[in-house]
Protein backbone atom coordinates (compact mmCIF):
# COMPACT_ATOMS: atom_id res chain seq x y z
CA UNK A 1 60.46 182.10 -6.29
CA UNK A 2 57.29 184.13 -6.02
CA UNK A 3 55.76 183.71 -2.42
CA UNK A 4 52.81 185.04 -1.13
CA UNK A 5 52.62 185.46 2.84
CA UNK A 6 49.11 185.29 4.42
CA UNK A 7 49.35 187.19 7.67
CA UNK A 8 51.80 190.47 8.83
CA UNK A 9 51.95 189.47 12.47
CA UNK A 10 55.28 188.01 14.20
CA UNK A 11 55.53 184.58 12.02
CA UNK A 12 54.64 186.53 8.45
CA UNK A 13 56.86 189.42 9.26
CA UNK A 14 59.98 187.01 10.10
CA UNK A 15 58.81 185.20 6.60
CA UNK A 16 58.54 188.24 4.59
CA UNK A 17 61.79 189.29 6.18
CA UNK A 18 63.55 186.13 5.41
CA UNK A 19 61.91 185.99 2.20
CA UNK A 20 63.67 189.45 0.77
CA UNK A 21 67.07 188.72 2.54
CA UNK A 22 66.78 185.22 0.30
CA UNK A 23 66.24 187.37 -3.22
CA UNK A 24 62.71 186.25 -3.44
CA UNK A 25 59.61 187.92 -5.06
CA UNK A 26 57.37 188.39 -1.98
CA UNK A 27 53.81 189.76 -1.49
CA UNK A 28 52.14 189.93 2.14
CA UNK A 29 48.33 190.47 2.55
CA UNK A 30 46.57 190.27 6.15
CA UNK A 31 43.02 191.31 7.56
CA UNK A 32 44.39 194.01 8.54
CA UNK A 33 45.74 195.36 4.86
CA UNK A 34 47.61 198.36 6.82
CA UNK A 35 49.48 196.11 8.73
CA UNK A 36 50.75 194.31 5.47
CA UNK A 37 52.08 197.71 4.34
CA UNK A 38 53.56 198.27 7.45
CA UNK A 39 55.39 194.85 7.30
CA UNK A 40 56.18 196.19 3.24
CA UNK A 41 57.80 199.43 4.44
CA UNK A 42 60.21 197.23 7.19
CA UNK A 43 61.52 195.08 4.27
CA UNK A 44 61.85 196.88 1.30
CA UNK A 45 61.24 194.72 -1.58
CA UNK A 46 58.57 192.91 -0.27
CA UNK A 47 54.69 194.35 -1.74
CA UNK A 48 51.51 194.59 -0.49
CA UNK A 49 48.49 193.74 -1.92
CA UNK A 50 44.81 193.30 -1.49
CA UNK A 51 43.95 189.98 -0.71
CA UNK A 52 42.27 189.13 -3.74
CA UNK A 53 45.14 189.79 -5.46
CA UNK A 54 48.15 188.72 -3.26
CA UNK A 55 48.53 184.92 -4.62
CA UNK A 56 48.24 185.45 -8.70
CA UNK A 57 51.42 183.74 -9.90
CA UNK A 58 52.52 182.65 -6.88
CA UNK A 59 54.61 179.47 -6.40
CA UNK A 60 54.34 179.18 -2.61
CA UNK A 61 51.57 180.90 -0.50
CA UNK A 62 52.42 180.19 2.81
CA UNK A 63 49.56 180.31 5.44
CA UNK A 64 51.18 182.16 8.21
CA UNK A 65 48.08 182.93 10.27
CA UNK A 66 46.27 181.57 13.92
CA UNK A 67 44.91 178.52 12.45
CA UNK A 68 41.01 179.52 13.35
CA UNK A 69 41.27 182.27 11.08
CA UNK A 70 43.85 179.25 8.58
CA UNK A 71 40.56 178.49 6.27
CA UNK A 72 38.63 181.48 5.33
CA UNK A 73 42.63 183.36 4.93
CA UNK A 74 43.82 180.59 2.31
CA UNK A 75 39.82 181.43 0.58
CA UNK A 76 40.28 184.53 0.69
CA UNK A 77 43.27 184.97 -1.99
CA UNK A 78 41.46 182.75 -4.06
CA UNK A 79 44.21 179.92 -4.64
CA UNK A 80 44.26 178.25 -7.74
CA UNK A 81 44.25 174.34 -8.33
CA UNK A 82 47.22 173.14 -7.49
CA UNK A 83 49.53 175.90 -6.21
CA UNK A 84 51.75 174.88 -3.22
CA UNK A 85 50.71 176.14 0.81
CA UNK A 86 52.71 175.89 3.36
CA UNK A 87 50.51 175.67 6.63
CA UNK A 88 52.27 177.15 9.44
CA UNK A 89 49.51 176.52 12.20
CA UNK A 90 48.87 174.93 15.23
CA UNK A 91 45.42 174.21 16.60
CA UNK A 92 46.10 175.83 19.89
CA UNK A 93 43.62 176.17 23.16
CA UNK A 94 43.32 179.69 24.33
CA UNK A 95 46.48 179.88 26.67
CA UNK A 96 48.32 177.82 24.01
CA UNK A 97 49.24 175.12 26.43
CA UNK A 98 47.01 171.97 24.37
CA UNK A 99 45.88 171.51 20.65
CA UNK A 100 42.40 171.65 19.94
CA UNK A 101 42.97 168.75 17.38
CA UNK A 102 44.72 165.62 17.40
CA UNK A 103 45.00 162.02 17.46
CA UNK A 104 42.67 161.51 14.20
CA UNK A 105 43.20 164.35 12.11
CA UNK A 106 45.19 167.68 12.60
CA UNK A 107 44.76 171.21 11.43
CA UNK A 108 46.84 171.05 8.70
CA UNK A 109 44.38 167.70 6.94
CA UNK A 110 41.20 170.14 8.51
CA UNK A 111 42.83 172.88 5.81
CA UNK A 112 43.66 170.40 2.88
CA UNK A 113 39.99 169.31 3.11
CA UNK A 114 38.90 172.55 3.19
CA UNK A 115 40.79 173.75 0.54
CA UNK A 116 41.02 170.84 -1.69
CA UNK A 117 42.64 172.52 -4.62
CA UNK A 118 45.70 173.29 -3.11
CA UNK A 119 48.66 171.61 -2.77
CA UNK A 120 49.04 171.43 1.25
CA UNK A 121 52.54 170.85 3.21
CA UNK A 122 53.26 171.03 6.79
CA UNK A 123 55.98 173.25 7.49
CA UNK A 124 57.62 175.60 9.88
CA UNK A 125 54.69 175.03 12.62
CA UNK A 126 57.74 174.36 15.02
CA UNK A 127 59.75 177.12 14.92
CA UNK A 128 58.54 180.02 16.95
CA UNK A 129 58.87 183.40 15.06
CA UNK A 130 62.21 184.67 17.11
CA UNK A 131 63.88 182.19 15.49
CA UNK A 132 62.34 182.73 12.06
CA UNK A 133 63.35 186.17 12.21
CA UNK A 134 67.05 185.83 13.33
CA UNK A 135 67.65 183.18 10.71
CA UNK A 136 68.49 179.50 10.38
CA UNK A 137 72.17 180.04 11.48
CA UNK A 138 72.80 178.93 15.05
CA UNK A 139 76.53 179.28 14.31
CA UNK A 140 79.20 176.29 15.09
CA UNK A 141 77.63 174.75 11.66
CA UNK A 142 74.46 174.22 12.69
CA UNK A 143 71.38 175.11 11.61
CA UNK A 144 67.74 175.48 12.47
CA UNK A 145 65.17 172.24 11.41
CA UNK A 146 61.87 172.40 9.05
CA UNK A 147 59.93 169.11 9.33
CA UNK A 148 58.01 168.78 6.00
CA UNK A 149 54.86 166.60 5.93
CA UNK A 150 52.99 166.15 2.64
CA UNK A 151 51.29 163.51 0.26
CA UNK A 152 52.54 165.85 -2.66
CA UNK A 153 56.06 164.92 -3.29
CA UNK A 154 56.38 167.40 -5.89
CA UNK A 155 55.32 170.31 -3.53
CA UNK A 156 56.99 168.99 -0.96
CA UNK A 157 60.24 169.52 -2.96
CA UNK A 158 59.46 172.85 -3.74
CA UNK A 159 59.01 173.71 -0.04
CA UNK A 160 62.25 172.16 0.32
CA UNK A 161 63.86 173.80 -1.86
CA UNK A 162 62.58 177.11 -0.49
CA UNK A 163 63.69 176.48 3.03
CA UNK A 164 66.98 175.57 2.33
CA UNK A 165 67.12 178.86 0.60
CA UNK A 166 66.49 180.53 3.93
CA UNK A 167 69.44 178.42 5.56
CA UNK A 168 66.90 175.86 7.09
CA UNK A 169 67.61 172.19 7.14
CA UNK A 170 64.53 170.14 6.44
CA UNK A 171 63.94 166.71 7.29
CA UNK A 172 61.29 164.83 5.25
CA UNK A 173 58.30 164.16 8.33
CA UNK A 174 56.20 162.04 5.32
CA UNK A 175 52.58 162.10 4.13
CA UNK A 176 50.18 164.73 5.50
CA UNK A 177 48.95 162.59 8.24
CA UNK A 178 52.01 163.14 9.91
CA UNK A 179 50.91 166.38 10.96
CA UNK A 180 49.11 164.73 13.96
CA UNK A 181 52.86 164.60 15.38
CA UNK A 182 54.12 167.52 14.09
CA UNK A 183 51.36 169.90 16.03
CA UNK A 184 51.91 168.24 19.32
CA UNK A 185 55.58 168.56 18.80
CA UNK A 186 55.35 172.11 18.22
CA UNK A 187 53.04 172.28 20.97
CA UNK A 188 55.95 170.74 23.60
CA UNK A 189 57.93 173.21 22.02
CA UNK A 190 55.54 175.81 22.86
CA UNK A 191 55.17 174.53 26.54
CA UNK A 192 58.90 174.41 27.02
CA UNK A 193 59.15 178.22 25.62
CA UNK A 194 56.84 179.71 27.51
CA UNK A 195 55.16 176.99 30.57
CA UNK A 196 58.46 176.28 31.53
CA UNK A 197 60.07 179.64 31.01
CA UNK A 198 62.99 178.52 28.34
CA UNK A 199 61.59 181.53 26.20
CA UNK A 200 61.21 181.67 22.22
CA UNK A 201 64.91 180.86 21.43
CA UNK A 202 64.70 177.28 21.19
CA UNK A 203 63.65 174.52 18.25
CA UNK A 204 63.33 170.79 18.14
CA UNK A 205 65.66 168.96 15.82
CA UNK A 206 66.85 165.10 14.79
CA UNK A 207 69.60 164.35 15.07
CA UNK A 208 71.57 160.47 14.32
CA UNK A 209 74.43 158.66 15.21
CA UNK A 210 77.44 159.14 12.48
């Protein structure tokens, strides 16, 4: 596929690098347009590009930035009707331990209304970027989760289909709404990582009874 990354920090780098291991086309673009070339130049293969420019022809832009900054980022590469965003974000308070949102909408419906052209699914928003970065692996046959939320089916799949690519199994969290649990469950995560001093290698999963 043809992916356009939104944001060269630690989450778009571990995309962009996951994204070239996988053998797909990938542009990054950020505020900060040098640090997209310097996230380029670590994973040859992947481009640069202005902003403007990064999401022509893209299948997948995913949305990998804080998610203040989420709505004028998508804007800015000037999606077209109907391509397919992952949103990556969590609506985070300043020393990350709450959510800003919740309850009644989350910030991945905030972006979908925002953005109403686009093609919104949750994705990824609980896996912290160490884990992106090493891969979906864990070894022993297991492998990392992506919870997908979306009322697109269609773009839904093709998220699917793109994280299984990287390795990731993906469980099917429903329609959009479902975000609401998805951001505080990332946000437990996020707790137990760094509040309770588990660090950045850990992930929430489902698991059922054979």
């Amino acid at each position: 596929m043809k992916v356009t990354v939104i944001g060269a920090g630690n989450m778009g780098s571990a995309f962009v690098k996951q994204l070239v291991a996988a053998g797909h086309t990938v542009t990054v673009t950020a505020r900060d347009l040098d640090k997209a070339h310097a996230t380029a130049a670590v994973h040859p293969g992947a481009e640069a590009v202005a902003a403007d420019r990064a999401a022509v022809d893209a299948d997948v832009v995913v949305l990998a930035t804080g998610y203040a900054d989420a709505v004028a980022a998508l804007q800015s590469v000037n999606p077209k009707d109907g391509q397919v965003v992952i949103d990556i974000t969590n609506p985070l308070t300043a020393d990350y331990m709450g959510l800003t949102l919740g309850h009644t909408t989350s910030a991945a419906e905030e972006i979908a209304r925002a953005v109403p052209g686009v093609r919104l699914v949750k994705g990824f928003n609980t896996v912290f970027a160490q884990m992106l970065a090493e891969g979906a692996d864990l070894g022993g046959g297991r492998k990392l989760s992506v919870f997908l939320a979306s009322d697109d089916a269609p773009a839904k799949a093709t998220v699917q289909a793109l994280a299984e690519s990287l390795g990731f199994e993906t469980i099917d969290a429903g329609g959009l709404r479902n975000a609401r649990y998805l951001e505080p469950l990332a946000g437990l995560n996020i707790y137990l990582g760094y509040g309770a001093g588990r660090g950045t290698g850990i992930a929430p999963t489902w698991v059922s009874r054979a």
